[in-house]
C-alpha atoms as a PDB file:
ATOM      1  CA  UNK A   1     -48.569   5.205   8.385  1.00  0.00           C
ATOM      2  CA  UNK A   2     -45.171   3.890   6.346  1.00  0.00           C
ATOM      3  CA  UNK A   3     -42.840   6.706   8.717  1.00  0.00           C
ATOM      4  CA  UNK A   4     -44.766   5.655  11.547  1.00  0.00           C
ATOM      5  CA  UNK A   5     -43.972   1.877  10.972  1.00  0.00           C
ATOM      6  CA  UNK A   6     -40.394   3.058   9.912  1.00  0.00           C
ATOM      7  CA  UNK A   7     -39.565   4.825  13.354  1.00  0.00           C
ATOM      8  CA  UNK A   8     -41.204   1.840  15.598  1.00  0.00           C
ATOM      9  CA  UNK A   9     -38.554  -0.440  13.009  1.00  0.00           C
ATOM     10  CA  UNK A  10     -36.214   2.020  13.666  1.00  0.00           C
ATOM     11  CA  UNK A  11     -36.956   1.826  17.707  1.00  0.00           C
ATOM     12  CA  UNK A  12     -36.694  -2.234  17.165  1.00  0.00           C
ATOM     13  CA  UNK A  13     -33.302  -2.355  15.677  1.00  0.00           C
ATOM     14  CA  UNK A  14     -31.771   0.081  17.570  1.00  0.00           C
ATOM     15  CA  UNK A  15     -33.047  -2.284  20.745  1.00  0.00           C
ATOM     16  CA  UNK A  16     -31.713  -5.136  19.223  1.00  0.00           C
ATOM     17  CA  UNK A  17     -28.119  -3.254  18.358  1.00  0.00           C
ATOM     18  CA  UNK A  18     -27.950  -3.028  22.250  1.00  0.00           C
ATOM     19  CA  UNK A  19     -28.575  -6.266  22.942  1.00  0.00           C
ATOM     20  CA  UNK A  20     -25.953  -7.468  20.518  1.00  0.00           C
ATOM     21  CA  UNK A  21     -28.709  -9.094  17.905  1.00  0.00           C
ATOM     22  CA  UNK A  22     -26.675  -7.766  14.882  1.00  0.00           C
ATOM     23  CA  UNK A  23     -28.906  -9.564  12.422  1.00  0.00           C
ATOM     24  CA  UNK A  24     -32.235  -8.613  13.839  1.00  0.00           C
ATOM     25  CA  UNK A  25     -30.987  -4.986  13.922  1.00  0.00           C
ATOM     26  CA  UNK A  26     -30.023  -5.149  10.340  1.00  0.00           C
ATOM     27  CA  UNK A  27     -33.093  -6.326   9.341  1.00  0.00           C
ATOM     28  CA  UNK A  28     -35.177  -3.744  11.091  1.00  0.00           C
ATOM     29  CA  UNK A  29     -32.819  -1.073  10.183  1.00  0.00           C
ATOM     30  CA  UNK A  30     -33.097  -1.513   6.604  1.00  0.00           C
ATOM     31  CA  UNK A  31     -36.780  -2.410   6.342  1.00  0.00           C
ATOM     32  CA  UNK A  32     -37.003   1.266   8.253  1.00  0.00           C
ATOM     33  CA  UNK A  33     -34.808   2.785   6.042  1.00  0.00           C
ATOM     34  CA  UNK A  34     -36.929   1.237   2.887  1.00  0.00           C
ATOM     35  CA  UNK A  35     -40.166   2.546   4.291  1.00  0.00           C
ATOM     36  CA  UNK A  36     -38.683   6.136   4.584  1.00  0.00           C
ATOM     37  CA  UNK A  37     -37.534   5.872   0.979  1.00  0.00           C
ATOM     38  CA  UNK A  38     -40.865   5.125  -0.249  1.00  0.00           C
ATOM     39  CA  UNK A  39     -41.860   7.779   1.415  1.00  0.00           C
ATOM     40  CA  UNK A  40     -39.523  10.563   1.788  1.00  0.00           C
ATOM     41  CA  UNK A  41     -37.288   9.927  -1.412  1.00  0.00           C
ATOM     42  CA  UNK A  42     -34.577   8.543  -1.668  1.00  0.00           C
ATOM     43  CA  UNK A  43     -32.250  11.900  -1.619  1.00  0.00           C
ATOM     44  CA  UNK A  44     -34.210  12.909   2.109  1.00  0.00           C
ATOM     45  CA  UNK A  45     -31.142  14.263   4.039  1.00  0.00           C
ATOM     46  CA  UNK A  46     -32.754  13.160   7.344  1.00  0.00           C
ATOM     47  CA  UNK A  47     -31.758   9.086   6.332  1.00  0.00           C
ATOM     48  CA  UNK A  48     -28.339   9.640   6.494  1.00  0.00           C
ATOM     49  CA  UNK A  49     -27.406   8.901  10.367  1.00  0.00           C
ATOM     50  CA  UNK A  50     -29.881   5.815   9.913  1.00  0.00           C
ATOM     51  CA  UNK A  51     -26.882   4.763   6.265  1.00  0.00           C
ATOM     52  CA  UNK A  52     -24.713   5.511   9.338  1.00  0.00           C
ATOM     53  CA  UNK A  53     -26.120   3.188  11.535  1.00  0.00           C
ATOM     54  CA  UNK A  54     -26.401  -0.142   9.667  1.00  0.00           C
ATOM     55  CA  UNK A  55     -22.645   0.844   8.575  1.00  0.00           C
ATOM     56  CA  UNK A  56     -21.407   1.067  12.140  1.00  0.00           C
ATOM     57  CA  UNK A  57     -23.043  -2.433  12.358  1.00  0.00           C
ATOM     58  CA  UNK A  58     -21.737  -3.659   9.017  1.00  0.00           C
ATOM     59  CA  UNK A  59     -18.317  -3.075   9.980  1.00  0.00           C
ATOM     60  CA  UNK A  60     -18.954  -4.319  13.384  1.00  0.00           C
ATOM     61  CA  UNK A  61     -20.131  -7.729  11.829  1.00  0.00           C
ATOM     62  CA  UNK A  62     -16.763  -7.660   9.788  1.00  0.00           C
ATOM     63  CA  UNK A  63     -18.661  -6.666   6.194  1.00  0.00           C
ATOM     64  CA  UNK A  64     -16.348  -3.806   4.764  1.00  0.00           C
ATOM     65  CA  UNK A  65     -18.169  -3.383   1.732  1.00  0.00           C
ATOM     66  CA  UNK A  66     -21.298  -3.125   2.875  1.00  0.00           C
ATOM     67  CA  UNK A  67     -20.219  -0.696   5.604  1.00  0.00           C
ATOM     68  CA  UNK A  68     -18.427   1.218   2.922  1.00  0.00           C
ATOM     69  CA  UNK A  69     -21.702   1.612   0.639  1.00  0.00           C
ATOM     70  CA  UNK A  70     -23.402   2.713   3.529  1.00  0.00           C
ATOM     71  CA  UNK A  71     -21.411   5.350   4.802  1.00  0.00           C
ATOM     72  CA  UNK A  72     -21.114   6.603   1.413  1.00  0.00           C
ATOM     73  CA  UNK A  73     -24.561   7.134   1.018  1.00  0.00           C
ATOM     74  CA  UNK A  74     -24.649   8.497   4.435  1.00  0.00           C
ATOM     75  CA  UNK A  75     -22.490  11.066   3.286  1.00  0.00           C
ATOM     76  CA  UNK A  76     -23.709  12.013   0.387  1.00  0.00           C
ATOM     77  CA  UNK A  77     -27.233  12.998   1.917  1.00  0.00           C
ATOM     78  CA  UNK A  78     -25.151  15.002   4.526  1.00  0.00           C
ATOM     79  CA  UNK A  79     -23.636  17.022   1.845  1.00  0.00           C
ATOM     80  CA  UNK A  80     -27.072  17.666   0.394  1.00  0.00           C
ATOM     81  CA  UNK A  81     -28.033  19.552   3.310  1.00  0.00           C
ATOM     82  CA  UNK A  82     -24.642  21.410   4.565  1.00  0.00           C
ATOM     83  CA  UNK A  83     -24.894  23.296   7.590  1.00  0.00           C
ATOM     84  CA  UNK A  84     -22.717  26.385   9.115  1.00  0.00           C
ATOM     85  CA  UNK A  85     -22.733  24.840  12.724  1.00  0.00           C
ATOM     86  CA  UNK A  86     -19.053  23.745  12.902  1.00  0.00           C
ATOM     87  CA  UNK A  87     -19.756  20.342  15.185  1.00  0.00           C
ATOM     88  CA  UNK A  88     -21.755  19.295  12.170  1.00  0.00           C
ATOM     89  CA  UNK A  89     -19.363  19.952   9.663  1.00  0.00           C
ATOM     90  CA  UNK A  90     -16.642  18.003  12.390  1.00  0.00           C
ATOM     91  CA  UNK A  91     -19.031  15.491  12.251  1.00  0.00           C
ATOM     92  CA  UNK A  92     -19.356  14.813   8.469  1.00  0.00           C
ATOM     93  CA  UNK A  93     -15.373  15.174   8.519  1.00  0.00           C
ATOM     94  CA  UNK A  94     -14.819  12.586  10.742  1.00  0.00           C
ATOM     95  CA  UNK A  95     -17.393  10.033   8.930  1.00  0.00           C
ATOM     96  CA  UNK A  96     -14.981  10.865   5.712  1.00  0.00           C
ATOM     97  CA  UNK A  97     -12.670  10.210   7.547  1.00  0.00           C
ATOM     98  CA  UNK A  98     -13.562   6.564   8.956  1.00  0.00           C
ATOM     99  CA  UNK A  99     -14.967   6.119   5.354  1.00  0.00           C
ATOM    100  CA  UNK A 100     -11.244   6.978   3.769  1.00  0.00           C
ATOM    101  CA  UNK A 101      -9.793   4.995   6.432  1.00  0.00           C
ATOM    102  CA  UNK A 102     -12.109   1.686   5.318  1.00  0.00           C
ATOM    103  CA  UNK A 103     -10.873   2.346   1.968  1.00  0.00           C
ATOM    104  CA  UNK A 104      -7.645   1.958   2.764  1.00  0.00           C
ATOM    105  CA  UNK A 105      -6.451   5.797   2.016  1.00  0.00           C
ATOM    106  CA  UNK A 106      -4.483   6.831   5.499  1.00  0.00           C
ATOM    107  CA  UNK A 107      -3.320   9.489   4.268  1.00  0.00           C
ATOM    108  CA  UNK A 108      -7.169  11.037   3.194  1.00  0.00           C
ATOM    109  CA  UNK A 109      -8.358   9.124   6.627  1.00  0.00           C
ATOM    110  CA  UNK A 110      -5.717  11.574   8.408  1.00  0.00           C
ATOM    111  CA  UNK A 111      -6.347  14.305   6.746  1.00  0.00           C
ATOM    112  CA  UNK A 112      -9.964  14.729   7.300  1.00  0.00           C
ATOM    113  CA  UNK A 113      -9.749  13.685  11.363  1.00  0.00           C
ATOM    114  CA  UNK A 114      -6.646  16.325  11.833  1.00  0.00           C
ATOM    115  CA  UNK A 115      -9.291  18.739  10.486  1.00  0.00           C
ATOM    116  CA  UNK A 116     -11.917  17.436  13.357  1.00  0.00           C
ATOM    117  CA  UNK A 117      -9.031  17.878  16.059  1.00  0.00           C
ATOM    118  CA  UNK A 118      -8.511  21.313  14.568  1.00  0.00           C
ATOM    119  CA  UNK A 119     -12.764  22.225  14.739  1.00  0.00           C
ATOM    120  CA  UNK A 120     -12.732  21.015  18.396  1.00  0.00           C
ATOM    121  CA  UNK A 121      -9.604  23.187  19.624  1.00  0.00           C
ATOM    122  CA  UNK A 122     -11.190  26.562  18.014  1.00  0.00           C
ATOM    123  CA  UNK A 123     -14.288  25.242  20.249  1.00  0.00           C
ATOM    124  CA  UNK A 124     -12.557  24.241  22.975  1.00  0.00           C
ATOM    125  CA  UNK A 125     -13.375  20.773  23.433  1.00  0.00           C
ATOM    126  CA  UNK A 126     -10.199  19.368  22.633  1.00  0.00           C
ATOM    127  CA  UNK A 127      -9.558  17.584  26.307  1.00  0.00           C
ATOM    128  CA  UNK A 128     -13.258  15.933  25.551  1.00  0.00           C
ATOM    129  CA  UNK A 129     -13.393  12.218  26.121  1.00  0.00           C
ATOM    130  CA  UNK A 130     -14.746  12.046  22.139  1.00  0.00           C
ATOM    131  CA  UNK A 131     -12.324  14.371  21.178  1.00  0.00           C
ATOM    132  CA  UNK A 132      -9.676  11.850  22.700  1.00  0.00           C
ATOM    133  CA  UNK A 133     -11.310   8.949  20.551  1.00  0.00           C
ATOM    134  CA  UNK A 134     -10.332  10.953  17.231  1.00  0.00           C
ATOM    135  CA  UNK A 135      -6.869  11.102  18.024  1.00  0.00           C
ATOM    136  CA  UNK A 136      -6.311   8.068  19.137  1.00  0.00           C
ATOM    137  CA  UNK A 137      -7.793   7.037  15.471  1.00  0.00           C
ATOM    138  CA  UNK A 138      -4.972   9.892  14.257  1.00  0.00           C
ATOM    139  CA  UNK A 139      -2.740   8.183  16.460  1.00  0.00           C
ATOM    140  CA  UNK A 140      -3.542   5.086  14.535  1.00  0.00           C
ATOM    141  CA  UNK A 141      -3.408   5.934  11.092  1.00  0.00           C
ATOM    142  CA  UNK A 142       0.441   7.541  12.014  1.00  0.00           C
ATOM    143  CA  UNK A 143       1.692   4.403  13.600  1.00  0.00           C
ATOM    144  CA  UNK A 144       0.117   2.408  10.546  1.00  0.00           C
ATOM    145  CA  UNK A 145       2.559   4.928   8.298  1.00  0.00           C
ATOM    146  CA  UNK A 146       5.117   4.408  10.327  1.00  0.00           C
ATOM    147  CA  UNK A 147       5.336   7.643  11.983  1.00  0.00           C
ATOM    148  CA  UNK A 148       6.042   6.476  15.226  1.00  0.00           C
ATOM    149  CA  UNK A 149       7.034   9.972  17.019  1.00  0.00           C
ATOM    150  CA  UNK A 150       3.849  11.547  15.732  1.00  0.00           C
ATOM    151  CA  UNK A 151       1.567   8.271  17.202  1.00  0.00           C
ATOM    152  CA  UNK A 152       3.427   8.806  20.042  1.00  0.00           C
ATOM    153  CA  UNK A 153       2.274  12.163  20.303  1.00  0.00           C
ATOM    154  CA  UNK A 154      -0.944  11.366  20.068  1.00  0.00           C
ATOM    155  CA  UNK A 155      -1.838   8.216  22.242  1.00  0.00           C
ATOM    156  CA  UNK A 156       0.647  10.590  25.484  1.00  0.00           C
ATOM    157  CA  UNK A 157      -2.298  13.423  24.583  1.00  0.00           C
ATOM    158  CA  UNK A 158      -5.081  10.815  24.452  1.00  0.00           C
ATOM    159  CA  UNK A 159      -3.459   8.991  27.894  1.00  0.00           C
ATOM    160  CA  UNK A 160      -3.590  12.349  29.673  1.00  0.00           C
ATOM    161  CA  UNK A 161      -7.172  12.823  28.555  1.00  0.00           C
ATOM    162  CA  UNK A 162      -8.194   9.395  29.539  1.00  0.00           C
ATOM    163  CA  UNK A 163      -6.361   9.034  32.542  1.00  0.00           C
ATOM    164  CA  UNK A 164      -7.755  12.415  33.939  1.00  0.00           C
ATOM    165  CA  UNK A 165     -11.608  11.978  32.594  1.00  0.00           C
ATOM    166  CA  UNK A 166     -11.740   7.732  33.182  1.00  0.00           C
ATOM    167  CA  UNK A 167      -9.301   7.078  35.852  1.00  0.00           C
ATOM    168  CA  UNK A 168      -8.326   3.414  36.936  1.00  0.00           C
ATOM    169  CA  UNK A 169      -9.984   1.467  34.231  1.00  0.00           C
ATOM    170  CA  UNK A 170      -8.817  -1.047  31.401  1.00  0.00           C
ATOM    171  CA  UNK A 171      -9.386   1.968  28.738  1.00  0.00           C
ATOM    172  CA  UNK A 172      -6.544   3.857  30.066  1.00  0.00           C
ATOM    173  CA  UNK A 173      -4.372   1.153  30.223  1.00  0.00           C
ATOM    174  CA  UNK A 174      -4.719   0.040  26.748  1.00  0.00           C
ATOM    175  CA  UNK A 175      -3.760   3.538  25.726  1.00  0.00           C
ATOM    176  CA  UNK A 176      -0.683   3.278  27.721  1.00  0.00           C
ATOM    177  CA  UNK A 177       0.109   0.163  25.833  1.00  0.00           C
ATOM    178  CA  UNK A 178      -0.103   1.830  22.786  1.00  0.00           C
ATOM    179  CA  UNK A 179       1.568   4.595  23.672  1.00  0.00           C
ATOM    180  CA  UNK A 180       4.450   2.230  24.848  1.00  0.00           C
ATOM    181  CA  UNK A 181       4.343   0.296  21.686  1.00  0.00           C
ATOM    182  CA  UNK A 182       5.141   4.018  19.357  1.00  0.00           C
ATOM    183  CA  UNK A 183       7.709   4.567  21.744  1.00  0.00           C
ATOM    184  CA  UNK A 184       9.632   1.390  21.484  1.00  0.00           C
ATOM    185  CA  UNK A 185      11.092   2.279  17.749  1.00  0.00           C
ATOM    186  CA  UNK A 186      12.720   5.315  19.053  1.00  0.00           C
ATOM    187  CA  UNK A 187      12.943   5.482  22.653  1.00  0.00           C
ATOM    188  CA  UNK A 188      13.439   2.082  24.370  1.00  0.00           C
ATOM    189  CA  UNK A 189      13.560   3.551  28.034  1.00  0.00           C
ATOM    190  CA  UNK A 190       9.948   5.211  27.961  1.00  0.00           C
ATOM    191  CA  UNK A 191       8.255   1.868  25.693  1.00  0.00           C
ATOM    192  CA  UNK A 192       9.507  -0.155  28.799  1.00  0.00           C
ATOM    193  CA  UNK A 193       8.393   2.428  31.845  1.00  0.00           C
ATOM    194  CA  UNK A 194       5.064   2.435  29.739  1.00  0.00           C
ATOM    195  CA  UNK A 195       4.500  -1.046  29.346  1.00  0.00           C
ATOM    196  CA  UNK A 196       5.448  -2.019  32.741  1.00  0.00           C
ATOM    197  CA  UNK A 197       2.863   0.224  33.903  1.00  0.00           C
ATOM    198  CA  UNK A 198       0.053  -0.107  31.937  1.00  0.00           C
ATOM    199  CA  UNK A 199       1.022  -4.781  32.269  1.00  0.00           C
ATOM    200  CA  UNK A 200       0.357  -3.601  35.821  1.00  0.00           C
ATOM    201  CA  UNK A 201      -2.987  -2.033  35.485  1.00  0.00           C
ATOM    202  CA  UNK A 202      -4.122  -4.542  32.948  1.00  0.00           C
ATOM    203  CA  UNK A 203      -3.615  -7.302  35.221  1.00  0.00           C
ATOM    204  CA  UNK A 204      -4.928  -5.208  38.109  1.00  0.00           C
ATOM    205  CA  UNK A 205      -7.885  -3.966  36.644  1.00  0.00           C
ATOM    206  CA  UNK A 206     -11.420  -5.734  37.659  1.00  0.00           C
ATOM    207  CA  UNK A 207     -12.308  -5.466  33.921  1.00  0.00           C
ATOM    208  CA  UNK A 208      -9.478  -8.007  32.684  1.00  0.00           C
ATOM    209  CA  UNK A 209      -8.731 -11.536  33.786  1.00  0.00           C
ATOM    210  CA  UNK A 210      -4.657 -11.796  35.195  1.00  0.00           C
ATOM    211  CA  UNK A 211      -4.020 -14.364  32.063  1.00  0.00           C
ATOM    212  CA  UNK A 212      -5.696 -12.192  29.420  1.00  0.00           C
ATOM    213  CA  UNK A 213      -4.865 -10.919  25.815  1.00  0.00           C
ATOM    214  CA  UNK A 214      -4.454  -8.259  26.441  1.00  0.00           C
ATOM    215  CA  UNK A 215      -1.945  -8.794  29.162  1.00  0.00           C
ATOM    216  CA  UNK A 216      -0.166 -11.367  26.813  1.00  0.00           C
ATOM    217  CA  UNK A 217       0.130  -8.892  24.292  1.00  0.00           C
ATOM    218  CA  UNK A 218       1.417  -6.341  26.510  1.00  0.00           C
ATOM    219  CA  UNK A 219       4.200  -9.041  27.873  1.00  0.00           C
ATOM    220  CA  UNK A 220       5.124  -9.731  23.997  1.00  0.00           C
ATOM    221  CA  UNK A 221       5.547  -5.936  23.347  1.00  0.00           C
ATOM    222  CA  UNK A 222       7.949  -5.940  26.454  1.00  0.00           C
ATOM    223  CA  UNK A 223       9.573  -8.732  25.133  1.00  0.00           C
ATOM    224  CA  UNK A 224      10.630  -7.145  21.814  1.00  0.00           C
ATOM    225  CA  UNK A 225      11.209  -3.438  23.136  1.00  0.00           C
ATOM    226  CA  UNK A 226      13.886  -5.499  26.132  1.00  0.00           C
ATOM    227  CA  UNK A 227      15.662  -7.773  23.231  1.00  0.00           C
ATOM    228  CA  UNK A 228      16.149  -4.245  21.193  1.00  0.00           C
ATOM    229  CA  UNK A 229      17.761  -2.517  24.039  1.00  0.00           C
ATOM    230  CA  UNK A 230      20.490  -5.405  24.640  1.00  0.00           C
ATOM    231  CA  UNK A 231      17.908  -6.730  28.113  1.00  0.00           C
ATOM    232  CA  UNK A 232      18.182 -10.493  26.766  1.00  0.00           C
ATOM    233  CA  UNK A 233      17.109 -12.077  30.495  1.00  0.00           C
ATOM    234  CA  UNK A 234      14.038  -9.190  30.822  1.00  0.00           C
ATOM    235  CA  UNK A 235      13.231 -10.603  27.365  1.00  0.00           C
ATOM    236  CA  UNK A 236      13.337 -13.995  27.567  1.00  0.00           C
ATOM    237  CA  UNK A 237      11.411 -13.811  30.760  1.00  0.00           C
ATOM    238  CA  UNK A 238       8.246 -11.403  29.413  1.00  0.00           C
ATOM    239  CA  UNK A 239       8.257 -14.197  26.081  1.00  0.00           C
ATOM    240  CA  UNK A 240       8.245 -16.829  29.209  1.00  0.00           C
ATOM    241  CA  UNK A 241       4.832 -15.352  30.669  1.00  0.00           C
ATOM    242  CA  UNK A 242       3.683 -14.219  27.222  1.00  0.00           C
ATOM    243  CA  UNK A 243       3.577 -18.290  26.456  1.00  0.00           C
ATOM    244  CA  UNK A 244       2.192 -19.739  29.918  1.00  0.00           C
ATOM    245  CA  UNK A 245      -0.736 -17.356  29.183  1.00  0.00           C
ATOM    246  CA  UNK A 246      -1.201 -18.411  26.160  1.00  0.00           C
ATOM    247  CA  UNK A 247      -0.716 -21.893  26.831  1.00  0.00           C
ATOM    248  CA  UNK A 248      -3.487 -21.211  30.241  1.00  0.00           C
ATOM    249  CA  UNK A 249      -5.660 -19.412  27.856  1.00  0.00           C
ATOM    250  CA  UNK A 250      -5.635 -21.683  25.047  1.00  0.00           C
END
């Protein structure tokens, strides 16, 4: 009766997750997970995607620590039970990795997810939309390092990918604005061809209003790449729009 009453709280929370009731969830979530400790143990291998879970929510809801006690745990348990199947081991690698990346260790984050990327291209999967999601996050943790060639690298890999699996769609254009952003500390021609286009499909796209943040943000970005490269009047006039958006917006 308890794992019954655990997997209809675990059904109830994972409703209310997709209905955006984050406190709800969290409170069926864990009352699950307490029932399946009484029951199972508390070492019971099977618990850690439901850790996983009320950490994705966690950090979600902007609680770090909790998030980070979570996906501990959730780890741990995985490692209790390690398994040959190499997707498996990818995905304990890449929960290290968001764990190392919560704990503010890049460099352990990076390591771990480079090691996914590597799993997925002896599998083949490496032009996988998921695939694409890790190294963007690689992409990430390099421009946070200041290692703006390598992010480069990655966001033109996870563009291609995007572009090619998601077509027109705000997704792609973001990564085109990131992609724009790594270039603009070392190659001022491409960060402005890139950020032209991807201010274009932002304030195209159905998904985004035309005075949006994201489209401010994208104008600002322009701003600072055109001031580098000597372009005062393109500067001064994507800082112009940047501010009558803001101004509209707020």
């Amino acid at each position: 009766n308890r794992l019954l009453v655990a997997e209809i709280l675990l059904a109830k929370g994972t409703f209310h997750h997709q209905e955006d009731e984050t406190g709800m969830a969290l409170e069926a979530l864990r009352e699950s997970l307490q029932w399946k400790r009484m029951e199972l143990g508390p070492d019971e291998p099977s618990l850690a995607l439901q850790y996983f879970a009320i950490g994705n929510i966690l950090i979600a809801s902007g609680d770090e620590d909790g998030a980070v006690y979570n996906y501990e745990e959730s780890i741990r348990l995985r490692k209790l039970r390690p398994s040959d199947d190499p997707m498996v081991q990818a995905d304990l690698l890449s929960a290290e990795g968001l764990l190392h990346n919560l704990k503010k260790e890049p460099d352990k984050a990076l390591k771990c997810l480079e090691q996914v990327l590597a799993i997925c291209a002896d599998l083949g999967v490496e032009n996988d939309v998921r695939v694409a999601q890790i190294r963007a996050e690689v992409g990430e943790l390099h421009f946070v390092q200041e290692e703006y060639e390598e992010a480069a690298s990655c966001f033109d890999e996870v563009f291609a990918v995007r572009r090619e699996k998601l077509g027109d769609c705000i997704e792609v254009y973001l990564t085109q604005y990131k992609l724009g952003c790594a270039q603009g500390y070392f190659d001022s021609d491409k960060a402005i061809e890139n950020l032209e286009a991807a201010l274009k499909g932002i304030v195209s796209s159905s998904e985004t209003a035309e005075n949006s943040e994201e489209a401010a943000l994208a104008l600002h970005e322009l701003g600072v790449v055109n001031e580098k490269a000597g372009r005062h009047d393109a500067a001064l006039e994507c800082l112009t729009k940047e501010m009558e958006i803001r101004q509209s917006m707020y």
